[in-house]
PDB file of N, CA and C in Angstrom:
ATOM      1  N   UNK A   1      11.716  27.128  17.621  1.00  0.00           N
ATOM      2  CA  UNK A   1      12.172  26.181  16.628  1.00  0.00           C
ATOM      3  C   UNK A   1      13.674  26.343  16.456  1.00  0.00           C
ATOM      4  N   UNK A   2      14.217  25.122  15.863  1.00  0.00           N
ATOM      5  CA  UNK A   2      16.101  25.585  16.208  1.00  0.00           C
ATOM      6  C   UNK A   2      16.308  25.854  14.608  1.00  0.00           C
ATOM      7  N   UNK A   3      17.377  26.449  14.630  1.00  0.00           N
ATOM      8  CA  UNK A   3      17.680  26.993  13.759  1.00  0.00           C
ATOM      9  C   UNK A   3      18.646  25.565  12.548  1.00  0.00           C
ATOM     10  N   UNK A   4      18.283  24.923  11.807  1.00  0.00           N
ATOM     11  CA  UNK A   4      19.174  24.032  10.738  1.00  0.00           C
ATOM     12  C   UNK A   4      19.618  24.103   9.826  1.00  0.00           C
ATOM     13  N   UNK A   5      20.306  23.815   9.378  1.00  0.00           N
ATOM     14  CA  UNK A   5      20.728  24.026   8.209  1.00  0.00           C
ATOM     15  C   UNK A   5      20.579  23.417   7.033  1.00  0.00           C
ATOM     16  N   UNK A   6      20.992  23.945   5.951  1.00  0.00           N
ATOM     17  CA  UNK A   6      20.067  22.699   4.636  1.00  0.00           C
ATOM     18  C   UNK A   6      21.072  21.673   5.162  1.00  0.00           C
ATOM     19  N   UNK A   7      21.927  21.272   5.524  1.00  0.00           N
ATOM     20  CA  UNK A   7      22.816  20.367   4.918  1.00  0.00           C
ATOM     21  C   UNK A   7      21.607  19.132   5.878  1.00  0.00           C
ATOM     22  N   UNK A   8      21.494  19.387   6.999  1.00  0.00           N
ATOM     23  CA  UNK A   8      20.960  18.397   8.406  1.00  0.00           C
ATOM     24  C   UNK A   8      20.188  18.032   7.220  1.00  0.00           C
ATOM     25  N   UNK A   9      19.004  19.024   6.978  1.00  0.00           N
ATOM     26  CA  UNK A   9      17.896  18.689   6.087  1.00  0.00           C
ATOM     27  C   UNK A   9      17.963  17.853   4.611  1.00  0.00           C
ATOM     28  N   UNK A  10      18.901  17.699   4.436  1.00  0.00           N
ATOM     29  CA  UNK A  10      19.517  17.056   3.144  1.00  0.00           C
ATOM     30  C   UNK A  10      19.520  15.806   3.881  1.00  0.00           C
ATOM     31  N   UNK A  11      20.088  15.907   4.955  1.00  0.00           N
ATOM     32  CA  UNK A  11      21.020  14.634   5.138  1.00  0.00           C
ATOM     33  C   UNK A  11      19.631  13.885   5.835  1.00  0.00           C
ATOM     34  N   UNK A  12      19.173  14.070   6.564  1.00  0.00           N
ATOM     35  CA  UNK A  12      17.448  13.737   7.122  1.00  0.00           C
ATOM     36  C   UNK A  12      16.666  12.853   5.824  1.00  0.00           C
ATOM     37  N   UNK A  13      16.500  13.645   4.869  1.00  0.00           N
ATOM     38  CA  UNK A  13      16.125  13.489   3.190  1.00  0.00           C
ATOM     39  C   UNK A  13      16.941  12.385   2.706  1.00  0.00           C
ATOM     40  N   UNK A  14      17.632  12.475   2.664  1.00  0.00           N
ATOM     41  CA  UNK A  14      18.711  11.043   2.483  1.00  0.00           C
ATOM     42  C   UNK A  14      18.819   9.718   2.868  1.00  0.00           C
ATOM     43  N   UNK A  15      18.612  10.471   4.131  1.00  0.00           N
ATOM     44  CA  UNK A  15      18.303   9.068   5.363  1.00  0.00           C
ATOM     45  C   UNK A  15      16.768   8.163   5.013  1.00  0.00           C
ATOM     46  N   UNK A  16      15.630   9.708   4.770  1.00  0.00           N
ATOM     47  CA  UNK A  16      14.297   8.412   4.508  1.00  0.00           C
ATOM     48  C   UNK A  16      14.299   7.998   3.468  1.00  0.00           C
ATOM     49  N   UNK A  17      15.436   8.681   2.545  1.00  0.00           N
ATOM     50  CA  UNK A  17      15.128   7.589   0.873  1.00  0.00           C
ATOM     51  C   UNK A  17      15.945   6.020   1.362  1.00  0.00           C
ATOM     52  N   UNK A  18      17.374   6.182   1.893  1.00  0.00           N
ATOM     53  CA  UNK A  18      17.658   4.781   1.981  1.00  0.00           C
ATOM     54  C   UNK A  18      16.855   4.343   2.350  1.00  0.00           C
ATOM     55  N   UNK A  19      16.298   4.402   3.744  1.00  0.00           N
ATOM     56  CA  UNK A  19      15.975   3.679   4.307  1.00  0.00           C
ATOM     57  C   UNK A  19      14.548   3.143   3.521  1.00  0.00           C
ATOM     58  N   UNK A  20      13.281   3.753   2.487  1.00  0.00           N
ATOM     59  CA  UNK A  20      12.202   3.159   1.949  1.00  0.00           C
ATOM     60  C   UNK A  20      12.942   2.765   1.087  1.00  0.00           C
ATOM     61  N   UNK A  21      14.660   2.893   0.246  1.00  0.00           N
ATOM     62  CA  UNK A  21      15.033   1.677  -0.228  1.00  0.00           C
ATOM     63  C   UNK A  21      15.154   0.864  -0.420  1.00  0.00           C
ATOM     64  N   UNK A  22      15.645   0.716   0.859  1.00  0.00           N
ATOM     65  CA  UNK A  22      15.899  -0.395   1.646  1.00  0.00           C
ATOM     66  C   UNK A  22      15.159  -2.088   2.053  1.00  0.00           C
ATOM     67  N   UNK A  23      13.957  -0.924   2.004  1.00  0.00           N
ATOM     68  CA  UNK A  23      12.325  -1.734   2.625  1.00  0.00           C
ATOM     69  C   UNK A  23      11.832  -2.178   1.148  1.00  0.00           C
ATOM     70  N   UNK A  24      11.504  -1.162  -0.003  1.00  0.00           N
ATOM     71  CA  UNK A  24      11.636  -1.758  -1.575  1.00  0.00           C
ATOM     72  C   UNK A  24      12.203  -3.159  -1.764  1.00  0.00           C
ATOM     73  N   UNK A  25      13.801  -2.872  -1.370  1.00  0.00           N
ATOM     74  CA  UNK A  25      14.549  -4.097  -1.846  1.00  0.00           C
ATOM     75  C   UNK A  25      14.483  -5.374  -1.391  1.00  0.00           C
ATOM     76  N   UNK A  26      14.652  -5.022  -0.006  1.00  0.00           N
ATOM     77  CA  UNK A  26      14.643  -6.235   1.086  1.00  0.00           C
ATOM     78  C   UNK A  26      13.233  -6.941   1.247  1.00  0.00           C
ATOM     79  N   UNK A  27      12.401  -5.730   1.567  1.00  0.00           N
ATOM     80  CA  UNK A  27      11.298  -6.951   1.842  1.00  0.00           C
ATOM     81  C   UNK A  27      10.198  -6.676   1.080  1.00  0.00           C
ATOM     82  N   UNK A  28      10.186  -6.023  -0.233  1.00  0.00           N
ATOM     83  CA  UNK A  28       9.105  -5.914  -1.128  1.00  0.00           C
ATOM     84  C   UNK A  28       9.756  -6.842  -2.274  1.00  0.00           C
ATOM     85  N   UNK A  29      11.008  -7.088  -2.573  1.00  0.00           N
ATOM     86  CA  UNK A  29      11.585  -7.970  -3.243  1.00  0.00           C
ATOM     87  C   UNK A  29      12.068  -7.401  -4.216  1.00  0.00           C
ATOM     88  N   UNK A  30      12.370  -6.202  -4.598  1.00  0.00           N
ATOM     89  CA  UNK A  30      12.045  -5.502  -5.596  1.00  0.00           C
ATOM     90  C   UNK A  30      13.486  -5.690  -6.351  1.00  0.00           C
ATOM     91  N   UNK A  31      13.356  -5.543  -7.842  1.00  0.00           N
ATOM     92  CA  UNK A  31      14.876  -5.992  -8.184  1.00  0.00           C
ATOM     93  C   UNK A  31      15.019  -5.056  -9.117  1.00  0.00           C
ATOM     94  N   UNK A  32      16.711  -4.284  -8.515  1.00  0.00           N
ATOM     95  CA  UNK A  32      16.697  -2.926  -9.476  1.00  0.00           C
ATOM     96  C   UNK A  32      17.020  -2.979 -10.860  1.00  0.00           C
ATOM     97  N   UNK A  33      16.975  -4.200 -11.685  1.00  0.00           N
ATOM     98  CA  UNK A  33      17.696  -4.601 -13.425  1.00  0.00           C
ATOM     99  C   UNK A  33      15.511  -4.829 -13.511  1.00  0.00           C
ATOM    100  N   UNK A  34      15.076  -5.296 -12.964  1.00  0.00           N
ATOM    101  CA  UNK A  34      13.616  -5.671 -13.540  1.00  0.00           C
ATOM    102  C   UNK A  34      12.607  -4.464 -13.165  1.00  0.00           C
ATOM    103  N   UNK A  35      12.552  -3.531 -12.259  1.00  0.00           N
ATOM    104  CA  UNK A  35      11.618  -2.292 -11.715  1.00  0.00           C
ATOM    105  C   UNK A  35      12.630  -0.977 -12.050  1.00  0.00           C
ATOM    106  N   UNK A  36      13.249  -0.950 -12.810  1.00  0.00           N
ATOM    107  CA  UNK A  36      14.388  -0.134 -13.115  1.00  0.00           C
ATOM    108  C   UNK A  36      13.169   0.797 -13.924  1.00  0.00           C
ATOM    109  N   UNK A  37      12.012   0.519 -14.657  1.00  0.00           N
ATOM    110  CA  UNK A  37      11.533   1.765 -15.111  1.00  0.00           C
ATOM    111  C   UNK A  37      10.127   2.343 -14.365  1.00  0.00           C
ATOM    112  N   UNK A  38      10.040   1.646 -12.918  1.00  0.00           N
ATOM    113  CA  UNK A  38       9.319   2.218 -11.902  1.00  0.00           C
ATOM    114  C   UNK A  38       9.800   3.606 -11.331  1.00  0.00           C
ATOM    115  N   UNK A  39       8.799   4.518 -11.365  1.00  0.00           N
ATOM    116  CA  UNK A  39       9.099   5.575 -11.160  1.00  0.00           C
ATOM    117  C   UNK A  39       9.990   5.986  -9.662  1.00  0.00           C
ATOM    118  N   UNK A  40       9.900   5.226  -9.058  1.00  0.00           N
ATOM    119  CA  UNK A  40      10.148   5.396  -7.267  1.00  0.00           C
ATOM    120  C   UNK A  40      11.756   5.328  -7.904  1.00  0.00           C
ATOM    121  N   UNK A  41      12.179   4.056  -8.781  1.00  0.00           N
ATOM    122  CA  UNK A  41      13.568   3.580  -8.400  1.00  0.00           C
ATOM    123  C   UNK A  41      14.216   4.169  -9.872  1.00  0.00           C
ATOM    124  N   UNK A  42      13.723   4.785 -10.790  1.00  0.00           N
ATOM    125  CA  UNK A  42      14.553   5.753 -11.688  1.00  0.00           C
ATOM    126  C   UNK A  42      14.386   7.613 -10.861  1.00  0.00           C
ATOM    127  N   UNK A  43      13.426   8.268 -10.004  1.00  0.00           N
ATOM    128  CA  UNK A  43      13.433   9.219  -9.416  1.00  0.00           C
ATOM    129  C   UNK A  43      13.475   8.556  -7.879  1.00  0.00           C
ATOM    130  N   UNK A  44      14.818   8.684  -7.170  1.00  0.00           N
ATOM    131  CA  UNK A  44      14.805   8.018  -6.013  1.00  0.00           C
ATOM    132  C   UNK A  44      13.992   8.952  -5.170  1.00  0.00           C
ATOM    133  N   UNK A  45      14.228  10.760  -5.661  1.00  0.00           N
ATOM    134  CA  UNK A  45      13.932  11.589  -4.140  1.00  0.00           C
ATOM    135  C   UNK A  45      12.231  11.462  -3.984  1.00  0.00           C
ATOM    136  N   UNK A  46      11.422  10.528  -5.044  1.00  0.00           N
ATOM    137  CA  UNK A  46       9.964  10.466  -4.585  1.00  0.00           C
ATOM    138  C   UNK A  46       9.469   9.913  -3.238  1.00  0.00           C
ATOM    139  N   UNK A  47      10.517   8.876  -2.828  1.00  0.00           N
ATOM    140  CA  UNK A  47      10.719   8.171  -1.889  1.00  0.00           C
ATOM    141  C   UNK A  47      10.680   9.170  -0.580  1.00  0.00           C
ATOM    142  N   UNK A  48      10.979  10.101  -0.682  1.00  0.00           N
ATOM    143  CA  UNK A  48      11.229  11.226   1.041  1.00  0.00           C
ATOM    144  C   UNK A  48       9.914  11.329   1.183  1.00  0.00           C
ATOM    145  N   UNK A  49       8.713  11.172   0.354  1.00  0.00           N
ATOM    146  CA  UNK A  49       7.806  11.772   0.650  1.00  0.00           C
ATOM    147  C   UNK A  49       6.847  10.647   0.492  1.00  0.00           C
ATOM    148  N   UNK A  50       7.332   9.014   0.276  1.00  0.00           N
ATOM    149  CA  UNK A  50       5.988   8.407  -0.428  1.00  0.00           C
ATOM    150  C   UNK A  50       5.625   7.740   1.146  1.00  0.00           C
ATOM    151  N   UNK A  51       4.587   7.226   1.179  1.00  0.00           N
ATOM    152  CA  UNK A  51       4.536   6.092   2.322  1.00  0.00           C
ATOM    153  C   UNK A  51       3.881   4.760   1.675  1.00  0.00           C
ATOM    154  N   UNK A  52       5.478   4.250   2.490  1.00  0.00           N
ATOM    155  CA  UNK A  52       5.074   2.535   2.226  1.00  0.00           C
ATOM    156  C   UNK A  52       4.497   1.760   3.354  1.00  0.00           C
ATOM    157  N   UNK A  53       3.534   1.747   3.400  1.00  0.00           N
ATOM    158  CA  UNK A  53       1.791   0.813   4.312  1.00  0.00           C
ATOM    159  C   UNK A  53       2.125  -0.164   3.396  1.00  0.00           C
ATOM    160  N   UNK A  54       1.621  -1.061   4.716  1.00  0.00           N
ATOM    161  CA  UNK A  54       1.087  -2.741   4.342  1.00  0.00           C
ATOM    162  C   UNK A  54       0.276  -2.819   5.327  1.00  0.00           C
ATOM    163  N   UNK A  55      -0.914  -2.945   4.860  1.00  0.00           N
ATOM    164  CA  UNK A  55      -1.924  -3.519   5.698  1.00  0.00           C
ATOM    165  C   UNK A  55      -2.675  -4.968   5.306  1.00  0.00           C
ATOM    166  N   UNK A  56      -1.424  -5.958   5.151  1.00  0.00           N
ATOM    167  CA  UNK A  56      -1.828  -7.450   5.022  1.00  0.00           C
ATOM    168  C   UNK A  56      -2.474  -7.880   6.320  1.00  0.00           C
ATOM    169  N   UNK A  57      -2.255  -8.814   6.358  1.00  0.00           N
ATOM    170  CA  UNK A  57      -2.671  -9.643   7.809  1.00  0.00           C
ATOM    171  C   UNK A  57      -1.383  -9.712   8.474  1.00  0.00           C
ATOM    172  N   UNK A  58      -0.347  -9.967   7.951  1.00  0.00           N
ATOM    173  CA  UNK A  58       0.891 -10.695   8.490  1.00  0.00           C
ATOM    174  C   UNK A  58       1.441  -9.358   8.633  1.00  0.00           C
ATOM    175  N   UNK A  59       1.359  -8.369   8.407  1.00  0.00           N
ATOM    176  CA  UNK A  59       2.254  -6.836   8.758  1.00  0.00           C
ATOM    177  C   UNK A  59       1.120  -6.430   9.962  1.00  0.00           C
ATOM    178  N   UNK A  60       0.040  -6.161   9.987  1.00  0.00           N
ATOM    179  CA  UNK A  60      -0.961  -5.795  10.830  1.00  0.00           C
ATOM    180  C   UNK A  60      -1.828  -6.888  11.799  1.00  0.00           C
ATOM    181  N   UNK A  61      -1.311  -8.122  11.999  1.00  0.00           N
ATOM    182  CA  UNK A  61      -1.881  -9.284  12.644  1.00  0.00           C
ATOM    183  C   UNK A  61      -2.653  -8.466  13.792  1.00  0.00           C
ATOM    184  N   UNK A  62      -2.297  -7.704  15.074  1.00  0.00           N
ATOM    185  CA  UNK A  62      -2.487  -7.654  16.241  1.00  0.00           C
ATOM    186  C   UNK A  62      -4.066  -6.807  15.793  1.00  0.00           C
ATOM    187  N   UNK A  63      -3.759  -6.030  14.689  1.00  0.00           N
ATOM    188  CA  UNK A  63      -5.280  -4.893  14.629  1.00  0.00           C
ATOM    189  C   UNK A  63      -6.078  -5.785  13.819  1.00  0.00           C
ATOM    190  N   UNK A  64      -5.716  -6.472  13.254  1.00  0.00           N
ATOM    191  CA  UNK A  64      -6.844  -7.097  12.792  1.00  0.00           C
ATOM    192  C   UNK A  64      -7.841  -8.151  13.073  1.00  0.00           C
ATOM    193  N   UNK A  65      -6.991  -8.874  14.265  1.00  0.00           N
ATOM    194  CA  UNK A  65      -7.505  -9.979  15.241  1.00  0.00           C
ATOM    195  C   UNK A  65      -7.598  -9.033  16.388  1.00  0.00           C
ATOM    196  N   UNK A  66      -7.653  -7.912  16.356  1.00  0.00           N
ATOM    197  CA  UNK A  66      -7.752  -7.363  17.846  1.00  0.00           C
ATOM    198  C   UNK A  66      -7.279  -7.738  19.207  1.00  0.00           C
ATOM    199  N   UNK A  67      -5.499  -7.769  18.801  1.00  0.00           N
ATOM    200  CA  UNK A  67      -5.031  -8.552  20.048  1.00  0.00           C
ATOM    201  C   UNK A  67      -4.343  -6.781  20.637  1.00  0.00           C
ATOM    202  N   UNK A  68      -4.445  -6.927  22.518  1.00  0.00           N
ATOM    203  CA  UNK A  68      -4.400  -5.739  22.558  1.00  0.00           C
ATOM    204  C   UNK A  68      -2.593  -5.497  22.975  1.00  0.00           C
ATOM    205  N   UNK A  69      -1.905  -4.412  22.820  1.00  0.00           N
ATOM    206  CA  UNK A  69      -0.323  -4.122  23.119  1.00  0.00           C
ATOM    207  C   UNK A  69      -0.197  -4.829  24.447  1.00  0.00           C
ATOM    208  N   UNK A  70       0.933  -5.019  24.494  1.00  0.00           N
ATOM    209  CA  UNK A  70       1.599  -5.761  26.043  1.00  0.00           C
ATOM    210  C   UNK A  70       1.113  -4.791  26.722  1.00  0.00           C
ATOM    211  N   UNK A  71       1.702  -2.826  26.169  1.00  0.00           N
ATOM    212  CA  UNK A  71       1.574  -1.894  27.861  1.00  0.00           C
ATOM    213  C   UNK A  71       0.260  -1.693  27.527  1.00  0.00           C
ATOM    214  N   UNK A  72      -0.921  -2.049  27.302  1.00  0.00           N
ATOM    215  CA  UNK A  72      -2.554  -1.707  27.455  1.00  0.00           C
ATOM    216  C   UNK A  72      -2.920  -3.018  28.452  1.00  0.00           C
ATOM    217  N   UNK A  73      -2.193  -4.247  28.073  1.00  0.00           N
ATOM    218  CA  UNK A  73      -2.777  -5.516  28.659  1.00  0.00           C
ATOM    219  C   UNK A  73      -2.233  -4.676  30.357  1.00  0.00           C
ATOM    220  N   UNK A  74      -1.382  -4.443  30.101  1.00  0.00           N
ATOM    221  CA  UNK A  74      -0.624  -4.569  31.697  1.00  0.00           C
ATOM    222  C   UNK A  74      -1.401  -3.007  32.555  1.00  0.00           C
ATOM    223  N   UNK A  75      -1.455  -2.128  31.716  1.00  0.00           N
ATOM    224  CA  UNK A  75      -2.503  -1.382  32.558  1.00  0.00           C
ATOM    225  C   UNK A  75      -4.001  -2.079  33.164  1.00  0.00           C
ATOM    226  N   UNK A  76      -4.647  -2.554  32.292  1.00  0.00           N
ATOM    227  CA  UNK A  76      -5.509  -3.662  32.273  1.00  0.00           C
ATOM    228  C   UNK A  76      -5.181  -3.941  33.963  1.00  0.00           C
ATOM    229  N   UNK A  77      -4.288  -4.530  33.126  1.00  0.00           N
ATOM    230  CA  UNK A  77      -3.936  -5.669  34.762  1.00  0.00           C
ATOM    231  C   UNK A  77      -4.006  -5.544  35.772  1.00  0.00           C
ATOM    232  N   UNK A  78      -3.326  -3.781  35.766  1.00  0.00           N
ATOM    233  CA  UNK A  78      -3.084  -3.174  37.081  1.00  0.00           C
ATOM    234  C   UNK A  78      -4.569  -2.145  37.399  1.00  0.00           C
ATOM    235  N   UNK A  79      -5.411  -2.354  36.606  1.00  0.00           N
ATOM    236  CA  UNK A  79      -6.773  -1.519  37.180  1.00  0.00           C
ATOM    237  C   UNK A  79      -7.515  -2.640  37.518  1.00  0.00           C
ATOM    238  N   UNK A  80      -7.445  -3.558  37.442  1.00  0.00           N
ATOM    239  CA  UNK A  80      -8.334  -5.047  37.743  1.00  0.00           C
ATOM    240  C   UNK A  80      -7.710  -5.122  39.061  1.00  0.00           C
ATOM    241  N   UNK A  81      -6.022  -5.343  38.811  1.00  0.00           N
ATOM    242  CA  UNK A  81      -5.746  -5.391  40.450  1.00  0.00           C
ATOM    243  C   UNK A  81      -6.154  -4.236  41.600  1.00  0.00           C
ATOM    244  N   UNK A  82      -6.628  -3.361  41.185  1.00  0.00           N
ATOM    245  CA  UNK A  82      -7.088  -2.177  42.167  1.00  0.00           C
ATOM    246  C   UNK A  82      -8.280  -1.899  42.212  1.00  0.00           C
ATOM    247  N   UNK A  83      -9.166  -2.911  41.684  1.00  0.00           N
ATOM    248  CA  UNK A  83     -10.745  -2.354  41.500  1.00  0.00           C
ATOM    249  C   UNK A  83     -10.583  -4.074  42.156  1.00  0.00           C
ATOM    250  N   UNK A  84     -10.346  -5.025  42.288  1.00  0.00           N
ATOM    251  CA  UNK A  84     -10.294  -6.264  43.431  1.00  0.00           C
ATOM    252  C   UNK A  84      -9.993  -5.905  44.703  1.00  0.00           C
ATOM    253  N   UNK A  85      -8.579  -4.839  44.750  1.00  0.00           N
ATOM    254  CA  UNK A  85      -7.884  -4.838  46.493  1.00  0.00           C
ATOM    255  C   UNK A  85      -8.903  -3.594  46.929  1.00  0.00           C
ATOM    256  N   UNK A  86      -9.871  -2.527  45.994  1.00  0.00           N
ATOM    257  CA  UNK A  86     -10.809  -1.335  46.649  1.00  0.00           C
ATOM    258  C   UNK A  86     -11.924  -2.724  46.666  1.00  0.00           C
ATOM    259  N   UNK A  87     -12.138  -3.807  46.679  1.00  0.00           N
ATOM    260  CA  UNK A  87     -13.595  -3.872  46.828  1.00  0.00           C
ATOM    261  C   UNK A  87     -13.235  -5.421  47.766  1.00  0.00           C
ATOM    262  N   UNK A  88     -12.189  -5.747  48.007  1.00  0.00           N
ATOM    263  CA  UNK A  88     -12.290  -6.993  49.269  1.00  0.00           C
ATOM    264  C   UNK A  88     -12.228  -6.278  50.218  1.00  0.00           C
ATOM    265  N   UNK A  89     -11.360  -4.625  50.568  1.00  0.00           N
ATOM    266  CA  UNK A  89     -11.620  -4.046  51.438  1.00  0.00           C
ATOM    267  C   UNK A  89     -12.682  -4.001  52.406  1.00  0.00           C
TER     268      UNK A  89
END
């Protein structure tokens, strides 16, 4: 394990609060004069540790209609193409 220092670790800590800030503000809508006595946005450092999931339809479309990733389709693809060229053989 490498050896860090608090500061990295601070600064790491820092980084995931903006950034679930960020995601609060921008696309949860959240407005800091009206959620100002929500606990997340009067104690920001809860944020290093919370997780923000959305499991709507429109954040999770592909798992919920069971559409499968591009690189699964394309393996797919390429074992179909090799279980056709082992058996016209």
């Amino acid at each position: 394990m490498k050896n860090r220092s608090r500061s990295y670790y601070r600064h790491q800590r820092n980084r995931a609060i903006k950034h679930k800030l960020g995601i609060l503000i921008n696309v949860w809508n959240w407005d800091l004069e009206e959620d100002g006595d929500h606990s997340w946005i009067a104690n920001p450092g809860k944020l290093s540790k919370a997780k923000l999931n959305c499991s709507c339809n429109l954040c999770k479309y592909e798992k919920n209609y069971k559409i499968k990733k591009p690189h699964i389709k394309a393996k797919l693809k390429q074992m179909k193409k090799e279980i056709s060229d082992f058996l016209s053989e």
